[in-house]
N, C-alpha and C. Protein backbone atom coordinates (compact mmCIF):
# COMPACT_ATOMS: atom_id res chain seq x y z
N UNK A 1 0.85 -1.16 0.00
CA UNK A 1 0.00 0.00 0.00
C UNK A 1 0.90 1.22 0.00
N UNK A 2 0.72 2.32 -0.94
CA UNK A 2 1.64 3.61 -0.81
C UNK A 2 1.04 4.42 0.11
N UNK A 3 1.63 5.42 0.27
CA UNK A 3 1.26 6.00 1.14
C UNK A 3 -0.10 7.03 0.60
N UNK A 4 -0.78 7.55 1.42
CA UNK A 4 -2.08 7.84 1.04
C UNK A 4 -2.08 9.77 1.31
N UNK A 5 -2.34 10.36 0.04
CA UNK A 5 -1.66 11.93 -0.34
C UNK A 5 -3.02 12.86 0.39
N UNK A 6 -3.90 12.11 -0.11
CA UNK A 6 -5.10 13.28 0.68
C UNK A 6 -6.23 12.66 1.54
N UNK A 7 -5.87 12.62 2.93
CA UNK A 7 -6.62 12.26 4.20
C UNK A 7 -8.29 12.91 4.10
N UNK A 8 -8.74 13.54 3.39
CA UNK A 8 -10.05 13.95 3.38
C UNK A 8 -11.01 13.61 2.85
N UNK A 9 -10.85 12.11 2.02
CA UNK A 9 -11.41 11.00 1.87
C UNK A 9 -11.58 10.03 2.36
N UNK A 10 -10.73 10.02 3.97
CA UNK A 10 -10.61 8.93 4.89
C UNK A 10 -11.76 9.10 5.92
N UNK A 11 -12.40 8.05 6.37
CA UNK A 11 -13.09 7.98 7.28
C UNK A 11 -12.87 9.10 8.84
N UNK A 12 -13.83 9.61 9.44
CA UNK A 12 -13.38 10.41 10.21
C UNK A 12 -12.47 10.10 11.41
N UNK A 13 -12.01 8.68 11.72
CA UNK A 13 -10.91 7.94 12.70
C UNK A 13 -9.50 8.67 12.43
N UNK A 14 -9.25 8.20 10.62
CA UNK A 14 -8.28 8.80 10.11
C UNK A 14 -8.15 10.07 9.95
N UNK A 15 -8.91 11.02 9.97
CA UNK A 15 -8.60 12.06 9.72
C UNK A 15 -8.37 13.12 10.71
N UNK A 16 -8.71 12.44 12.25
CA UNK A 16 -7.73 12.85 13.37
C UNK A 16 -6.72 13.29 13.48
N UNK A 17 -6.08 12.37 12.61
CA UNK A 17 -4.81 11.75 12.76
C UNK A 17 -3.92 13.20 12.21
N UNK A 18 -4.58 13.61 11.04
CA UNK A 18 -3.96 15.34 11.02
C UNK A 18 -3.16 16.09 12.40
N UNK A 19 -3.85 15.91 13.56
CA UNK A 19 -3.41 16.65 14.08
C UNK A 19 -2.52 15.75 15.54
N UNK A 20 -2.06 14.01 14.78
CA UNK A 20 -0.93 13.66 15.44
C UNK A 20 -0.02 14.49 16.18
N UNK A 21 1.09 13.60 17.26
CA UNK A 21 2.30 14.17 17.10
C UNK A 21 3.26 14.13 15.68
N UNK A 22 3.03 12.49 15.48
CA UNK A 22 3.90 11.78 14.43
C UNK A 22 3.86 12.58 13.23
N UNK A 23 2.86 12.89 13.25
CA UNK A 23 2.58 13.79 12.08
C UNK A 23 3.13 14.76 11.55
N UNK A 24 3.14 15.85 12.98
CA UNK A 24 3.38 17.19 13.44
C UNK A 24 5.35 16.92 13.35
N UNK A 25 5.75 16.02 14.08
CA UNK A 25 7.52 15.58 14.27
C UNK A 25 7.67 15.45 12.29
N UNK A 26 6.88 14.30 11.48
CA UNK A 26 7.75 13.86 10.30
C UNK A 26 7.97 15.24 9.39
N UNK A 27 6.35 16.29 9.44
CA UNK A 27 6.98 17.37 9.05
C UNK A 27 7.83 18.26 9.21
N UNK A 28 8.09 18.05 10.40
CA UNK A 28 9.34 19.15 11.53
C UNK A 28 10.65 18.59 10.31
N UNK A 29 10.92 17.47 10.48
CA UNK A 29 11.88 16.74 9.75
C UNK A 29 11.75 16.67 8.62
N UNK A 30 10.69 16.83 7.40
CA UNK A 30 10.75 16.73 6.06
C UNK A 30 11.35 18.03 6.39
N UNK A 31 11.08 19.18 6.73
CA UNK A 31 11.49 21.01 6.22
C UNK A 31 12.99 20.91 6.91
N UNK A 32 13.32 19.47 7.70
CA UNK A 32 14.77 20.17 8.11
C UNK A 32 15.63 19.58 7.09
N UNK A 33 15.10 18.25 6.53
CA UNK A 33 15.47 17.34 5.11
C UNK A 33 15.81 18.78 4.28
N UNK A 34 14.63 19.44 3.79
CA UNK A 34 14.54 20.63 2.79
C UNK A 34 15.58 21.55 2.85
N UNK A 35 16.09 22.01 4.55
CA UNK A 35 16.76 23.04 4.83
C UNK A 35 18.32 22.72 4.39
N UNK A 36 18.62 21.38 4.73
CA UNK A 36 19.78 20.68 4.31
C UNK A 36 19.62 20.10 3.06
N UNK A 37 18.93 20.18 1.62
CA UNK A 37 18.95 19.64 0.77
C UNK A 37 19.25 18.46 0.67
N UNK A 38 18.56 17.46 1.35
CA UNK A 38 17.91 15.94 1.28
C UNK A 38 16.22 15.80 1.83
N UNK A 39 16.16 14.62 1.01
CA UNK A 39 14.31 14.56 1.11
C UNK A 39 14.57 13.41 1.68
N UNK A 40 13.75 12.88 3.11
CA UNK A 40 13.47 11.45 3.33
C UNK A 40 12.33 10.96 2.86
N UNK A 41 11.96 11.37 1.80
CA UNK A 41 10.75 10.53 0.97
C UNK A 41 11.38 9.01 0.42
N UNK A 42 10.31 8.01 0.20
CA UNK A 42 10.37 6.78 0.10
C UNK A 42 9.47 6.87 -1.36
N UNK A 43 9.05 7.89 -1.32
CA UNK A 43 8.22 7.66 -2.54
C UNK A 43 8.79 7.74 -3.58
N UNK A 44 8.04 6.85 -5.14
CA UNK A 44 8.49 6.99 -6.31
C UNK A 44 8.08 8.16 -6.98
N UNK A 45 7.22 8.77 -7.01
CA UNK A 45 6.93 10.47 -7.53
C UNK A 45 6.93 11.21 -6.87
N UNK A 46 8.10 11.87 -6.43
CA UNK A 46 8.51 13.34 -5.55
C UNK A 46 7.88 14.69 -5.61
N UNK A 47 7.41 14.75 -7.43
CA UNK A 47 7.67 15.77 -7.68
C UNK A 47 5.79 16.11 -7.02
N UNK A 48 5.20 15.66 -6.51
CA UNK A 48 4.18 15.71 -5.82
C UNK A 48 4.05 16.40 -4.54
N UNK A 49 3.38 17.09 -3.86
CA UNK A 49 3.16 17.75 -2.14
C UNK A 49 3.68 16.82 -1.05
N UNK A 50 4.12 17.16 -0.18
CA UNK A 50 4.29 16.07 0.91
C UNK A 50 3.44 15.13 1.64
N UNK A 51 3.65 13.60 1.18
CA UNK A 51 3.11 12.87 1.85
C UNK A 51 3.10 12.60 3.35
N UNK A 52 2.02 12.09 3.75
CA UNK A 52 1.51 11.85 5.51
C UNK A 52 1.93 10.28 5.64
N UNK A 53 3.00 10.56 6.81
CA UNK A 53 3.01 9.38 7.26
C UNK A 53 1.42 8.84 8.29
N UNK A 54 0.97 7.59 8.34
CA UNK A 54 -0.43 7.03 8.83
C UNK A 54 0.53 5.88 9.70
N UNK A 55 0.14 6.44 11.30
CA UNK A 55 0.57 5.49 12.33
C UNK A 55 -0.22 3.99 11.99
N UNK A 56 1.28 3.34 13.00
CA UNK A 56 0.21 1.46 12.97
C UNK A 56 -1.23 0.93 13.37
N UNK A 57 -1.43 2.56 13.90
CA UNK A 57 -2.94 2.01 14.54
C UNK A 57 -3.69 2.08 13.38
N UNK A 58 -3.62 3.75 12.74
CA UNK A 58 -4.25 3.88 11.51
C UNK A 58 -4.38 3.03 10.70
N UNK A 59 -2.97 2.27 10.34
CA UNK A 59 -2.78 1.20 9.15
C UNK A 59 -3.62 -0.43 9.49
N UNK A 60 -3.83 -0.80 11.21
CA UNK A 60 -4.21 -1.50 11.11
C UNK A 60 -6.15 -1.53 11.03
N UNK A 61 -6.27 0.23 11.10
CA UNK A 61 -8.06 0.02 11.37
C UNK A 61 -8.04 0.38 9.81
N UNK A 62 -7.34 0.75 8.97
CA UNK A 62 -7.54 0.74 7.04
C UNK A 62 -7.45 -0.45 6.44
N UNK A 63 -6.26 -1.20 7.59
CA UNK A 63 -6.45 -2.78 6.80
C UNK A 63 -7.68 -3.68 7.17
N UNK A 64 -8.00 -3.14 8.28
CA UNK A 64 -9.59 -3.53 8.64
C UNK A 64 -10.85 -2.90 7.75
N UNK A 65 -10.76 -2.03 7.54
CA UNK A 65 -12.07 -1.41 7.07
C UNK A 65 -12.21 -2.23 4.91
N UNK A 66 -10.75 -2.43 5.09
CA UNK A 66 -10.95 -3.24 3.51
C UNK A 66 -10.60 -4.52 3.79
N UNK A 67 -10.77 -4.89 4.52
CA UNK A 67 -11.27 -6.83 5.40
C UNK A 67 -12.62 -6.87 5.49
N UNK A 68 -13.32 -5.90 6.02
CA UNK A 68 -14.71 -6.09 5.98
C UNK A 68 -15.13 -5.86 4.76
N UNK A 69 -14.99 -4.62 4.16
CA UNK A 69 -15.54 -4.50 2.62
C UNK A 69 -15.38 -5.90 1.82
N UNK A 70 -14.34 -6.44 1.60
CA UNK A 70 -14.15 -7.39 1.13
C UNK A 70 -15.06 -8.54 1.33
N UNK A 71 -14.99 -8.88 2.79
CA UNK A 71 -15.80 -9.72 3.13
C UNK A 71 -17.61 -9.42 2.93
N UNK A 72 -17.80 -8.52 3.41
CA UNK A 72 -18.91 -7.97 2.88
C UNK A 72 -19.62 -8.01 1.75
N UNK A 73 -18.31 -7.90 0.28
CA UNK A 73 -18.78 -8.17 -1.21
C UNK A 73 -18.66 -9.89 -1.23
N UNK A 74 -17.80 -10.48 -0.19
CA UNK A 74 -17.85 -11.77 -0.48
C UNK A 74 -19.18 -12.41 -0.08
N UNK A 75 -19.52 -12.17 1.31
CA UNK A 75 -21.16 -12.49 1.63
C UNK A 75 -22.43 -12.00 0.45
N UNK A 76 -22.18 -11.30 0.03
CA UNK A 76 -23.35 -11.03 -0.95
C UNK A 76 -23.41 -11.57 -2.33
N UNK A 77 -21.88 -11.72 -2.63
CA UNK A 77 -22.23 -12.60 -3.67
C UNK A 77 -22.35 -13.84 -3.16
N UNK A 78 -22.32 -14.70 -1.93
CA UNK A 78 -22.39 -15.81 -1.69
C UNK A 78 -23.57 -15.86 -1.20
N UNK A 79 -24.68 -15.06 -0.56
CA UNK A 79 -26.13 -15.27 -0.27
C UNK A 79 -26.45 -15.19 -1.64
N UNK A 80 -26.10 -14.29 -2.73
CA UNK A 80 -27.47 -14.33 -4.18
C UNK A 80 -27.19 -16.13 -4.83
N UNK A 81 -25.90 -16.35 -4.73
CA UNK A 81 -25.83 -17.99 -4.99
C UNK A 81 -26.66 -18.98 -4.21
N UNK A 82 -26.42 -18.39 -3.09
CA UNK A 82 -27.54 -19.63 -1.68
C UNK A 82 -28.76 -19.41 -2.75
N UNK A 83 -28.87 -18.16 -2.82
CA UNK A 83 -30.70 -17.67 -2.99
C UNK A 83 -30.99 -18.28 -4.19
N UNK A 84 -30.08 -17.84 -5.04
CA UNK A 84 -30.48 -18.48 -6.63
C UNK A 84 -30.35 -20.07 -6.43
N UNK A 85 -29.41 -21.04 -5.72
CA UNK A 85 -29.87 -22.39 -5.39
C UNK A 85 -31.23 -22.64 -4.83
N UNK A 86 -31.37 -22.10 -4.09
CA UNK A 86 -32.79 -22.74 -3.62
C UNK A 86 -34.09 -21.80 -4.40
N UNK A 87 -34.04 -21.08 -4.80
CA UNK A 87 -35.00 -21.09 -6.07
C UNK A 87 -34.87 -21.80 -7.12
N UNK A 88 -33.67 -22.05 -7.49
CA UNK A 88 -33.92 -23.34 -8.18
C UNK A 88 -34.42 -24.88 -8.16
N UNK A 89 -34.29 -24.86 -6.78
CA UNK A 89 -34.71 -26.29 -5.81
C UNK A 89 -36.03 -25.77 -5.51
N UNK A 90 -36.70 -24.51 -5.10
CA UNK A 90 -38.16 -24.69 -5.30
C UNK A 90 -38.91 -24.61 -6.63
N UNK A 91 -38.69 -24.19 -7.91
CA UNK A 91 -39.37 -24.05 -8.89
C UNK A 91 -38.96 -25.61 -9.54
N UNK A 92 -37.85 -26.39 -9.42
CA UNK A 92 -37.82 -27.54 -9.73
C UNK A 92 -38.81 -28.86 -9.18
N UNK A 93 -39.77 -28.30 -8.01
CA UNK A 93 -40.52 -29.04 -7.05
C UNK A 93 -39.82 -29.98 -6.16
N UNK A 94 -38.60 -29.53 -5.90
CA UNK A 94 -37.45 -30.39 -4.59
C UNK A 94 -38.89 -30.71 -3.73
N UNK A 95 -38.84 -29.47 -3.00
CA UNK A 95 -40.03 -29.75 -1.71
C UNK A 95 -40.73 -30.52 -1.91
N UNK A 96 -41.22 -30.18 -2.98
CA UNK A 96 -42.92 -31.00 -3.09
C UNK A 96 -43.27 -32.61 -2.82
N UNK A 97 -41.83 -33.24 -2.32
CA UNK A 97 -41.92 -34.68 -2.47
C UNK A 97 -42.38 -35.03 -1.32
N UNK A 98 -43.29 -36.50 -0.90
CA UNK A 98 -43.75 -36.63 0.49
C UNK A 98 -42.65 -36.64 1.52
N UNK A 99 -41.40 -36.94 1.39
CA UNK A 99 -39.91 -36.80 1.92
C UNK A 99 -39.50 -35.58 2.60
N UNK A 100 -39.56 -34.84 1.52
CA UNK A 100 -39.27 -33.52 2.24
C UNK A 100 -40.17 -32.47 2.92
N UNK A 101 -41.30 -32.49 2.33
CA UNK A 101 -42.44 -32.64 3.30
C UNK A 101 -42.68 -32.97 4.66
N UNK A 102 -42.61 -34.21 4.60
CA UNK A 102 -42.18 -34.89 6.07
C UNK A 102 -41.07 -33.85 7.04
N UNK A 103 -40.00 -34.07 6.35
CA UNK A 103 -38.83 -33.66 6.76
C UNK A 103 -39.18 -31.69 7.53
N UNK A 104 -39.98 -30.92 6.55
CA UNK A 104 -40.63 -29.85 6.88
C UNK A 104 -40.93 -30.10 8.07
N UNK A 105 -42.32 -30.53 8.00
CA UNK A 105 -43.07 -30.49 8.96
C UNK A 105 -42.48 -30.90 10.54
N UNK A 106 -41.75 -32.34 10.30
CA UNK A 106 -40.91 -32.58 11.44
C UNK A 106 -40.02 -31.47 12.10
N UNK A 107 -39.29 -30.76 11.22
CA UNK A 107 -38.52 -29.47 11.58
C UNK A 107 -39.64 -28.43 12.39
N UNK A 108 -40.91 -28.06 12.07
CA UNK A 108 -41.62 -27.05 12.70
C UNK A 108 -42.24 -27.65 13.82
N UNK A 109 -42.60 -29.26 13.86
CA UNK A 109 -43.23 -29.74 15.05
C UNK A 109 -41.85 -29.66 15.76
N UNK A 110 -40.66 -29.75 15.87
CA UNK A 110 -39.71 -30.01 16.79
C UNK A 110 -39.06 -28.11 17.65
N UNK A 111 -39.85 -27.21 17.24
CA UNK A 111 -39.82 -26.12 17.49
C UNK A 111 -40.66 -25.75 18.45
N UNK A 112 -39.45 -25.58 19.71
CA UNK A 112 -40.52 -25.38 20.91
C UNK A 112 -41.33 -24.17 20.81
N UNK A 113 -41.08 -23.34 19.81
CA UNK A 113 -42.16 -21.99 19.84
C UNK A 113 -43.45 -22.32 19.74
N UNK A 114 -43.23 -23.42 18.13
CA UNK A 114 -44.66 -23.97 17.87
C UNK A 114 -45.21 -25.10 18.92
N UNK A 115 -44.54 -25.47 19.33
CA UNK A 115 -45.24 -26.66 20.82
C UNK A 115 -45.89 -25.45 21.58
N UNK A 116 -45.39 -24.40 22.05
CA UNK A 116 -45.95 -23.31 22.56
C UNK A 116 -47.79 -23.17 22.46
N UNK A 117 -47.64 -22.77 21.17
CA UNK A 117 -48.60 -21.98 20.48
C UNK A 117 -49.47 -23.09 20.09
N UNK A 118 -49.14 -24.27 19.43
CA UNK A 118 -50.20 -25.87 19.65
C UNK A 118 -50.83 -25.54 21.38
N UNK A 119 -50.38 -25.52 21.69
CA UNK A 119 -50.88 -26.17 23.28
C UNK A 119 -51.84 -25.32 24.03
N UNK A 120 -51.11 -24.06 23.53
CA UNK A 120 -52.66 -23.01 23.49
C UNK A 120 -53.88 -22.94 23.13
N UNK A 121 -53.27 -23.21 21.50
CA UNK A 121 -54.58 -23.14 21.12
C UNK A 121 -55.75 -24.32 20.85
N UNK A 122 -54.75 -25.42 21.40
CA UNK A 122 -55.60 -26.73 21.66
C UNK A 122 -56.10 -26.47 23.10
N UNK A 123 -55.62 -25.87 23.91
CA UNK A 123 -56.19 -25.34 25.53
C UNK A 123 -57.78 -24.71 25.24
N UNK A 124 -57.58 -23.55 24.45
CA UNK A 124 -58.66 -22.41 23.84
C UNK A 124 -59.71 -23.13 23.29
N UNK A 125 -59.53 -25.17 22.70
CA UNK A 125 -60.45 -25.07 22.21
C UNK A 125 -61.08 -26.31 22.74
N UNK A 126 -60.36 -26.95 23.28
CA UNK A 126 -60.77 -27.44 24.60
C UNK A 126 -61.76 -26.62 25.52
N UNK A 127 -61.50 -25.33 26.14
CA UNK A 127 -62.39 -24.89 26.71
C UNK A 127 -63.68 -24.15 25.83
N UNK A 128 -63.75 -24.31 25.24
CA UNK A 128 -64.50 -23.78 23.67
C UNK A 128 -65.63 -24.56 23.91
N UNK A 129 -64.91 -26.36 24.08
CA UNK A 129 -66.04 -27.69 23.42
C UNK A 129 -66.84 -27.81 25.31
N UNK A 130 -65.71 -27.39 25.94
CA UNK A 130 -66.81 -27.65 27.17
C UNK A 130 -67.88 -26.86 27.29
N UNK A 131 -67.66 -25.29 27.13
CA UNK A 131 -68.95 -24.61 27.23
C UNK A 131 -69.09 -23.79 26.01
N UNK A 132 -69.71 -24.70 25.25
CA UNK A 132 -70.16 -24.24 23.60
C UNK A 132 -71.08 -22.83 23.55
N UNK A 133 -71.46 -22.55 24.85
CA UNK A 133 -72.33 -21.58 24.73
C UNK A 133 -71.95 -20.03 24.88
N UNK A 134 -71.03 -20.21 25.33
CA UNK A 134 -69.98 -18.69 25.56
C UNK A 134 -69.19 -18.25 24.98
N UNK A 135 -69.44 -16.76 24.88
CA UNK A 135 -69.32 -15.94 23.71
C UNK A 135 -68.26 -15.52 24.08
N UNK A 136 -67.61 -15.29 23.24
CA UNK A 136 -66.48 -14.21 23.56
C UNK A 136 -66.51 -12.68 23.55
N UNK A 137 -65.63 -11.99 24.07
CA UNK A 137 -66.25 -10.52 23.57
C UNK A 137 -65.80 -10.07 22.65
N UNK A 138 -65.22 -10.37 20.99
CA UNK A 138 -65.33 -10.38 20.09
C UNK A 138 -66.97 -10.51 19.76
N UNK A 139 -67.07 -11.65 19.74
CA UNK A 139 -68.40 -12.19 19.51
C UNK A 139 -69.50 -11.19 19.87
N UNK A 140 -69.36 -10.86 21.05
CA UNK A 140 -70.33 -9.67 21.90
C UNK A 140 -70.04 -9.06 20.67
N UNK A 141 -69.57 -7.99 21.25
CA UNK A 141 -68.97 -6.89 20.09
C UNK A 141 -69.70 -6.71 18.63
N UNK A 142 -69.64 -7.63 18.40
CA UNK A 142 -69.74 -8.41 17.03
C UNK A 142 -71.53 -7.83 16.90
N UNK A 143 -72.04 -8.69 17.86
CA UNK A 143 -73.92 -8.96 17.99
C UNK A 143 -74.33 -7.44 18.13
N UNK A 144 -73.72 -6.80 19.02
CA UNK A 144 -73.67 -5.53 19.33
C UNK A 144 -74.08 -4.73 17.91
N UNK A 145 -72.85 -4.82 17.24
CA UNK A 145 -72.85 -3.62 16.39
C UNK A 145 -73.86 -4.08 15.69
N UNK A 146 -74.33 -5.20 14.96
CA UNK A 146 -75.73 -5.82 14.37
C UNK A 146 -76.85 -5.25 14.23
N UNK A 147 -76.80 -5.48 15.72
CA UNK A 147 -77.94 -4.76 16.93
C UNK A 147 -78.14 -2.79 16.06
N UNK A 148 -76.98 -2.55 16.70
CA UNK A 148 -76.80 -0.89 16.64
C UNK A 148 -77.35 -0.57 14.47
N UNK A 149 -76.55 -1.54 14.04
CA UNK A 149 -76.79 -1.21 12.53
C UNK A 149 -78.67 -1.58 12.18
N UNK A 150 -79.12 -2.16 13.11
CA UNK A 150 -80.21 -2.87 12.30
C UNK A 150 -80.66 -4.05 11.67
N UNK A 151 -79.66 -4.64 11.73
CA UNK A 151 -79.06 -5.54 10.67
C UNK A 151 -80.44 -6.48 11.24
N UNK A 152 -80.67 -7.00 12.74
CA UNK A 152 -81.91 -8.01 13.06
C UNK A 152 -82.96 -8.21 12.66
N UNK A 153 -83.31 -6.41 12.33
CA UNK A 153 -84.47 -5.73 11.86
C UNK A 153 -85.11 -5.95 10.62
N UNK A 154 -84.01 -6.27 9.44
CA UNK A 154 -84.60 -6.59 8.40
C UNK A 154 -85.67 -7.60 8.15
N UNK A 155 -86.44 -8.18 7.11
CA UNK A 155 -87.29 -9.34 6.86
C UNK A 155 -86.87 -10.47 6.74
N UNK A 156 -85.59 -10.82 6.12
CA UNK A 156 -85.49 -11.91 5.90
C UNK A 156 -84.56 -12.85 6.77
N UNK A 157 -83.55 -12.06 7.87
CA UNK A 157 -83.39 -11.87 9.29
C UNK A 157 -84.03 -12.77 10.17
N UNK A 158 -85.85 -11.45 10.44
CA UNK A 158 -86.47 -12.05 11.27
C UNK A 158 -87.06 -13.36 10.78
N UNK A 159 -87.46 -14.01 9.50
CA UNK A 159 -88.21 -14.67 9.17
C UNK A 159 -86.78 -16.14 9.61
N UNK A 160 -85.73 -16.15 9.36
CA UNK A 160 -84.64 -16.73 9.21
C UNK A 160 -84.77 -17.50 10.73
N UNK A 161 -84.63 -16.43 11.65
CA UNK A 161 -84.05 -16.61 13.40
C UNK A 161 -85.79 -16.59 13.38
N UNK A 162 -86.94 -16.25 13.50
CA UNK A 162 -88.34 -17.43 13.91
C UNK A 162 -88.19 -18.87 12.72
N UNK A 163 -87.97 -19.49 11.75
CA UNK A 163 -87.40 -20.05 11.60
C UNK A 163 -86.42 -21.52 11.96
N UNK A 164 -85.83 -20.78 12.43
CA UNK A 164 -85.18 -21.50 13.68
C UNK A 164 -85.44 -22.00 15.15
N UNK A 165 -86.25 -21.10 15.89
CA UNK A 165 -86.73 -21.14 16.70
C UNK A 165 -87.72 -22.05 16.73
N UNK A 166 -88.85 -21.84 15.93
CA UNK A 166 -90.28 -22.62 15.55
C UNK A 166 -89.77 -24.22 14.88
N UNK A 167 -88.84 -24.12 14.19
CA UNK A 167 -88.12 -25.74 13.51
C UNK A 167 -88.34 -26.51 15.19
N UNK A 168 -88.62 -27.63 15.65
CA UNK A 168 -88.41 -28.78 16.72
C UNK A 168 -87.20 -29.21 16.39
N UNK A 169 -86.59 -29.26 17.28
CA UNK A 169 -85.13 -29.83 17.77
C UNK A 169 -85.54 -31.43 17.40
N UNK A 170 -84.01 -32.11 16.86
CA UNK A 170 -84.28 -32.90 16.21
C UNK A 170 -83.78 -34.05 16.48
């Protein structure tokens, strides 16, 4: 990596770093290089402004920040491959076989969330079958607004519910 000429493209960590010591000392020493006619540049094009030396900390959070990028472009092209495999395995009908099927379903029954939520709502309907006659207050709610709209009132309503009533239980 060469050395890096303009810090004001660097993330704001690096661009602290302007106001180093290291910083503040290599220029003390490039202008005393200058005063004595020698340059301690390392660089191959001189004829350029003076480059910034970037401490080891700097160098190691830049060699980090393009470790993650990297990795980052590597995860994404490696999820659109996952993704494009298994769309290919569902539009081919993989799943659809009684096998994997099985295999499904076994995976969601073995999920204690869903054992959870079974057991509830087999609880809810359990108490449902014992007393068939109780409403919920949804249900209320429900009769309520009926009520409020009219809805009982109509003809074919009342003729419906006497109807019912007048039918002998069977």
């Amino acid at each position: 990596m060469g050395p890096i000429r303009d810090i004001n493209n660097l993330p704001p960590e690096f661009r602290r770093l302007r106001d180093n010591q290291s910083v503040a000392n290599h220029t003390t020493n490039v202008k005393q290089a200058e005063k004595q006619g020698t340059t301690e540049s390392s660089r191959p094009d001189s004829n350029t402004a003076a480059h910034v030396n970037i401490s080891s900390t700097a160098r190691s959070l830049l060699q980090r920040m393009e470790g993650v990028e990297s990795y980052l472009q590597a995860l994404k092209e490696s999820d659109s491959a996952e993704v494009a495999h298994i769309n290919k395995a569902i539009t081919s009908g993989k799943y659809n076989t009684p096998e994997s099927l099985k295999k499904i379903a076994e995976g969601i029954m073995a999920n204690p969330e869903f054992k959870q939520i079974l057991t509830e709502r087999f609880e809810a309907l359990q108490k449902r079958r014992e007393n068939p006659h109780h409403l919920s207050n949804e249900e209320i709610q429900a009769v309520r607004a009926k009520i409020q709209s009219g809805y009982y009132e109509q003809p074919q309503v009342v003729e419906s519910i006497a109807g019912k009533i007048l039918r002998p239980s069977a």
